[in-house]
N, C-alpha and C. Protein backbone atom coordinates (compact mmCIF):
# COMPACT_ATOMS: atom_id res chain seq x y z
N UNK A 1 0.83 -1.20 0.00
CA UNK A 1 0.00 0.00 0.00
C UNK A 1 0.87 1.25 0.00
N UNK A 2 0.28 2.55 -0.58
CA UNK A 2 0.96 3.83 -0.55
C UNK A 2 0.12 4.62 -0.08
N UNK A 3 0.35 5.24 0.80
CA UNK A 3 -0.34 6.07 1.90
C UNK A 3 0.44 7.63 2.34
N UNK A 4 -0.20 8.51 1.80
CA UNK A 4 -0.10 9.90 2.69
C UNK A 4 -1.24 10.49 3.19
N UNK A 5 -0.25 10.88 4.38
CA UNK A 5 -0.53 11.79 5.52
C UNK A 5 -0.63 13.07 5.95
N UNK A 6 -0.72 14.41 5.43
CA UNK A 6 -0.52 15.02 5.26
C UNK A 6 -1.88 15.94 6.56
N UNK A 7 -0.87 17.02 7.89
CA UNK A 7 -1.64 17.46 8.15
C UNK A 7 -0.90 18.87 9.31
N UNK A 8 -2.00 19.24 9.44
CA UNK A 8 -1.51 20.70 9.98
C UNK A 8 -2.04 20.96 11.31
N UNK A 9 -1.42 21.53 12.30
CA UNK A 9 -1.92 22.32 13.37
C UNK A 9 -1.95 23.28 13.59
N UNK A 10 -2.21 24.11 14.48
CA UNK A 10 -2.31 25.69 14.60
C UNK A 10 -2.66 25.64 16.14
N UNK A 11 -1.98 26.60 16.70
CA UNK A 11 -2.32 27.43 17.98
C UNK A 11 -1.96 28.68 17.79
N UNK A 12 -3.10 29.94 17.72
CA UNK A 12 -3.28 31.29 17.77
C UNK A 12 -3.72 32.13 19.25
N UNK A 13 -2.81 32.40 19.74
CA UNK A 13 -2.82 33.49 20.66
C UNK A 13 -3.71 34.58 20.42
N UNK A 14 -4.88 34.60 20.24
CA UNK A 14 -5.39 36.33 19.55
C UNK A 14 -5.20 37.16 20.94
N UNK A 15 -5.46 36.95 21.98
CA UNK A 15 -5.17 38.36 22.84
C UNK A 15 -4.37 37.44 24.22
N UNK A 16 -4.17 37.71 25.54
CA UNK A 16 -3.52 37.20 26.17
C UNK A 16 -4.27 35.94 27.40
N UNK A 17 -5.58 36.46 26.61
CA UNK A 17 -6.32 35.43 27.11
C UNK A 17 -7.62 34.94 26.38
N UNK A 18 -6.98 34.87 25.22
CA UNK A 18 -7.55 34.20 24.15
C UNK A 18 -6.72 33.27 23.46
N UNK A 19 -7.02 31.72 23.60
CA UNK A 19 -6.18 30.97 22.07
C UNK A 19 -7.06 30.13 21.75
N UNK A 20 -6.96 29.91 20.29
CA UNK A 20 -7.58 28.78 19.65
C UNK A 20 -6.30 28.34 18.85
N UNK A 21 -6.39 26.62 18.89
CA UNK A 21 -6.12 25.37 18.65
C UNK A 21 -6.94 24.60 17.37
N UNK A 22 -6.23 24.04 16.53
CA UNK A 22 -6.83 23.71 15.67
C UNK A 22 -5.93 22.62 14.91
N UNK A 23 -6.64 21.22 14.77
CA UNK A 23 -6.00 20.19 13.82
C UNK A 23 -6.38 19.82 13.29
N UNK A 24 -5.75 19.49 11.67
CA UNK A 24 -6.50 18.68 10.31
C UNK A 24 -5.39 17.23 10.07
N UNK A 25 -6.24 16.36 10.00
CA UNK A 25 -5.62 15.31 9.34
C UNK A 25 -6.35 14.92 7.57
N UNK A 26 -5.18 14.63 6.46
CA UNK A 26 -5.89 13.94 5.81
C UNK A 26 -5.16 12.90 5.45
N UNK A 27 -6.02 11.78 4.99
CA UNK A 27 -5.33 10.45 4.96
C UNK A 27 -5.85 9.45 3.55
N UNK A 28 -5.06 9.46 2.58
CA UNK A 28 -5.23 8.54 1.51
C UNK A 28 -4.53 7.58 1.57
N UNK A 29 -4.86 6.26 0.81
CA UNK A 29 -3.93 5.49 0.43
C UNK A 29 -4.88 4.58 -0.16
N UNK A 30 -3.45 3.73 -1.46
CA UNK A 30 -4.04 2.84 -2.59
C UNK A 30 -3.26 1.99 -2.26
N UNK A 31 -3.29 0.44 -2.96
CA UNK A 31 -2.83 -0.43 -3.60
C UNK A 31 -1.98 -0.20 -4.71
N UNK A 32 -1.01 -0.78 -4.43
CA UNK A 32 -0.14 -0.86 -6.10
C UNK A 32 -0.32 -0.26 -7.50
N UNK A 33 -1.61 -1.11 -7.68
CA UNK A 33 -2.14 -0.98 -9.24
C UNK A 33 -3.10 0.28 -9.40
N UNK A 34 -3.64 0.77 -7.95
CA UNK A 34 -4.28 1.56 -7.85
C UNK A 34 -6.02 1.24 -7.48
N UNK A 35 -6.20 0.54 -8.08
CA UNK A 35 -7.54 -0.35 -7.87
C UNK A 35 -8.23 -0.28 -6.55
N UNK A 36 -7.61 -0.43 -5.31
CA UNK A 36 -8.12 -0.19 -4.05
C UNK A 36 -7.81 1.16 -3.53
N UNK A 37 -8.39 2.20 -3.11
CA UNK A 37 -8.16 3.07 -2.43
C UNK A 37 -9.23 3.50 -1.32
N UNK A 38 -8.68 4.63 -0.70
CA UNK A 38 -9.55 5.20 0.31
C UNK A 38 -9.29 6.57 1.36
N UNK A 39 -9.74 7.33 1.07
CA UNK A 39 -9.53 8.81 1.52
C UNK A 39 -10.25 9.00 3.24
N UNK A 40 -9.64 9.92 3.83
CA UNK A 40 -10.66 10.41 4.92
C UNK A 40 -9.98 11.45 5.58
N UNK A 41 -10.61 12.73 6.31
CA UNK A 41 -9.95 13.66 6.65
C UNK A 41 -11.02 14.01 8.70
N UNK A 42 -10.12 14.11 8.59
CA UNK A 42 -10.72 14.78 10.39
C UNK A 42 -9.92 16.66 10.71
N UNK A 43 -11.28 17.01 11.64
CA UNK A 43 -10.67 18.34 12.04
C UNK A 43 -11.23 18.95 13.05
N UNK A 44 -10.47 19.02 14.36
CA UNK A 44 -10.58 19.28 15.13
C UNK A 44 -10.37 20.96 15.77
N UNK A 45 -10.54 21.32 16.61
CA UNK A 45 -10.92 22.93 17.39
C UNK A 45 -11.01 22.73 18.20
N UNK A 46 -10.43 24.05 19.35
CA UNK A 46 -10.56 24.42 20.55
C UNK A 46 -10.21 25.64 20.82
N UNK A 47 -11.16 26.75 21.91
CA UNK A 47 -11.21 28.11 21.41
C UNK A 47 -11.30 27.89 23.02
N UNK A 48 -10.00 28.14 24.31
CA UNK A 48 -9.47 28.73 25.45
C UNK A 48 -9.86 30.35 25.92
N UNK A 49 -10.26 30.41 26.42
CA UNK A 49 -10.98 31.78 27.37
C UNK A 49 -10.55 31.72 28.76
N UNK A 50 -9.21 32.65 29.19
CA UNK A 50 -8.91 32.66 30.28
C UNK A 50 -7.94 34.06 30.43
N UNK A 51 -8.73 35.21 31.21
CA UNK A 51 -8.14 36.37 31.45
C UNK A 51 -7.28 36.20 32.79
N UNK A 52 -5.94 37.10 32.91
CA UNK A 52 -5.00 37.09 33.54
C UNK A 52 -6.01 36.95 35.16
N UNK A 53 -5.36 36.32 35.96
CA UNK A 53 -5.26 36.22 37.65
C UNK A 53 -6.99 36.05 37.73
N UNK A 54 -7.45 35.55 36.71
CA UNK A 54 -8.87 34.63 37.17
C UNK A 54 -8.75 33.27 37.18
N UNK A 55 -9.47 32.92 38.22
CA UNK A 55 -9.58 31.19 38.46
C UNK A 55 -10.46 30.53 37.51
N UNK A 56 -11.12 31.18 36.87
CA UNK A 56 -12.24 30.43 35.99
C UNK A 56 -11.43 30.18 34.21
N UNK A 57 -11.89 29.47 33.69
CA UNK A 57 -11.41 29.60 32.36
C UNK A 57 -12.93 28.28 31.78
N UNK A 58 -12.28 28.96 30.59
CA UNK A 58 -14.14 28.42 29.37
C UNK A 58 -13.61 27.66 28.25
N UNK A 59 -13.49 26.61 27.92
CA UNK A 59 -12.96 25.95 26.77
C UNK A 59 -14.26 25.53 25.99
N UNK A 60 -14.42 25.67 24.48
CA UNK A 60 -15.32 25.02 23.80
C UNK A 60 -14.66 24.28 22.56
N UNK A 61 -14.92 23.24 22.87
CA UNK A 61 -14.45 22.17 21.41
C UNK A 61 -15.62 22.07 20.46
N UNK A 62 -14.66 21.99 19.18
CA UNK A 62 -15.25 20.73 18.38
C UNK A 62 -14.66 19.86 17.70
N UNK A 63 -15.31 18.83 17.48
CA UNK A 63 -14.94 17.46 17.37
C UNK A 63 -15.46 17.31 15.97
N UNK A 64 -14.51 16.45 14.85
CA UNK A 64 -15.33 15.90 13.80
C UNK A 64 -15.64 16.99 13.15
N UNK A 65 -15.66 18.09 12.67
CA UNK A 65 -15.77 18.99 12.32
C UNK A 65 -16.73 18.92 10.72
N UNK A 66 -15.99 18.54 10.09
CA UNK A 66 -16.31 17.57 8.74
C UNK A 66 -17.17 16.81 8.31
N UNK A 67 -17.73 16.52 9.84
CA UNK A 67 -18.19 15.33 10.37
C UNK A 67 -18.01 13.87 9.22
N UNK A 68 -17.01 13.37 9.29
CA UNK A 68 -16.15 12.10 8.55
C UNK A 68 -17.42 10.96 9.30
N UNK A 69 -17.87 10.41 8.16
CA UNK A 69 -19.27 8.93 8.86
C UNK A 69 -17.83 8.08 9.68
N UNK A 70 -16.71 7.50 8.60
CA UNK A 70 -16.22 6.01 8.75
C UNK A 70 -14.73 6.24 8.28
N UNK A 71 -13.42 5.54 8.66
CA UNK A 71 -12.69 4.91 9.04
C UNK A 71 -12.40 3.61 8.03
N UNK A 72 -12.08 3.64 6.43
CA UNK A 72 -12.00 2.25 6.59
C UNK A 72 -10.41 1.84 5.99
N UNK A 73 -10.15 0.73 6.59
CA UNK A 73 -9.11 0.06 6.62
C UNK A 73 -8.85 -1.36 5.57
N UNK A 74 -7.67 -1.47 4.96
CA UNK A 74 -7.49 -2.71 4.14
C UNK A 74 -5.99 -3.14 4.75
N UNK A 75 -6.12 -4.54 4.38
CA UNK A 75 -4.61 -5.15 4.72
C UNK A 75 -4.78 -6.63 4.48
N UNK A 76 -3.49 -6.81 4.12
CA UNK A 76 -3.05 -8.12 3.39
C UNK A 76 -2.01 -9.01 3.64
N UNK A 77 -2.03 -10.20 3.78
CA UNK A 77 -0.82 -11.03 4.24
C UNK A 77 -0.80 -12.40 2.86
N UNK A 78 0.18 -13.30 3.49
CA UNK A 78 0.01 -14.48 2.38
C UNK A 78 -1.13 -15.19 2.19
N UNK A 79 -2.08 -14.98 3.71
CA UNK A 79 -3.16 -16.28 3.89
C UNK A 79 -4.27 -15.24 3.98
N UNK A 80 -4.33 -14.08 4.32
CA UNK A 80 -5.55 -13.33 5.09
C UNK A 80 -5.57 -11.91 3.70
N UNK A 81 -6.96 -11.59 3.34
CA UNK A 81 -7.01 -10.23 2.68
C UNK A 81 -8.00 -9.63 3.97
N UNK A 82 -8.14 -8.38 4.20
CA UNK A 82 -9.03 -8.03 5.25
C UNK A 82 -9.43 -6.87 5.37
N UNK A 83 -10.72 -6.47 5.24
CA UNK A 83 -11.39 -4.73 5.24
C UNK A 83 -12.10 -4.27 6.72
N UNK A 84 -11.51 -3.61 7.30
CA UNK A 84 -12.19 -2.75 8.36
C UNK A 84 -12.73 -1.86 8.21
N UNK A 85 -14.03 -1.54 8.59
CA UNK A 85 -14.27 0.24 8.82
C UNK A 85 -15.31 0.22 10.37
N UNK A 86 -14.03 1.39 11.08
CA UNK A 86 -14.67 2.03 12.11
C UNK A 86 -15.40 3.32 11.97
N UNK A 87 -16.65 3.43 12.64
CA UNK A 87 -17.12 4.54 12.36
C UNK A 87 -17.35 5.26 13.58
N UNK A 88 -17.32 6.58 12.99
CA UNK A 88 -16.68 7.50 13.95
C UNK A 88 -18.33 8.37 14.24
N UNK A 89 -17.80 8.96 15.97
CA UNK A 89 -18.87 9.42 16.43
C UNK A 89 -19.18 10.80 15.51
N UNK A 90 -20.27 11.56 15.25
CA UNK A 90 -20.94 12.68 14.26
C UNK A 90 -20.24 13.74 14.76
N UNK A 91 -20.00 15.14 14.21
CA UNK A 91 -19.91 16.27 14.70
C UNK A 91 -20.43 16.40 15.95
N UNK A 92 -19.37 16.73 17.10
CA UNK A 92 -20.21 17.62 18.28
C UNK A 92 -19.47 18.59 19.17
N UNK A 93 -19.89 19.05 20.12
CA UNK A 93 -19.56 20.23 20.62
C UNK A 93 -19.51 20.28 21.85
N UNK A 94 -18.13 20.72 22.98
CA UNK A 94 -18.46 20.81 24.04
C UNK A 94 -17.97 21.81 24.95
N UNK A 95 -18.65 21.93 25.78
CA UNK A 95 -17.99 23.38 26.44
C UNK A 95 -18.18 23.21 28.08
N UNK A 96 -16.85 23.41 28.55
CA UNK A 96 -15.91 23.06 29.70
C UNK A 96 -15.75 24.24 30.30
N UNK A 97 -15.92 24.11 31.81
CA UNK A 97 -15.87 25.47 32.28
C UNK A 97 -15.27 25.01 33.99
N UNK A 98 -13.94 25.60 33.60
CA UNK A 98 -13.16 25.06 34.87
C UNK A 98 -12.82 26.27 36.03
N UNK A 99 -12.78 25.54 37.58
CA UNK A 99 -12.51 26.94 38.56
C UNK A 99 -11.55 26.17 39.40
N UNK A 100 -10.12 27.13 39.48
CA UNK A 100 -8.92 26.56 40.28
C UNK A 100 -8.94 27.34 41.44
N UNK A 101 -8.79 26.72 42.22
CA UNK A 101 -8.73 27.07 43.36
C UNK A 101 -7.50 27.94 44.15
């Protein structure tokens, strides 16, 4: 199989108590002849809210962004050919709200 990977992150500081976080994966790969292939990309976020000498801070994610259904997988040995696909949970969203003591 020939397979790339190709992907990027980011963390942006916009003020001193502002950052957002951000990752993309994308992922192809074929067979030899070309005949088998299979693409899939994920992308993730996170947008940090925390002003100087406060105990509280606000995180909101998202997940799946793209929202990607499935995951699927091929592989091959002398005795075994074999197809997986995991499928992945839908777009969602969450928001975290922490107090340090």
């Amino acid at each position: 199989y020939w397979t790339q990977r190709p992907f990027a992150s980011l963390e942006l500081s916009l003020f001193k108590w502002l950052i957002l976080t951000s990752d993309y994966e994308f992922n192809w790969y074929r067979n030899r002849d070309g005949s088998l292939s299979s693409t899939y990309d994920l992308w993730n976020a996170e947008l940090y809210l925390r002003k100087p000498d406060s105990p509280w801070e606000l995180k909101l994610t998202a997940l799946n962004l793209l929202n990607t259904p499935s995951i699927r997988q091929d592989g091959f040995s002398d005795v075994l050919i074999s197809t997986s696909e995991y499928f992945i949970q839908q777009r969602y969203w969450l928001c975290s709200l922490k107090y340090e003591f």
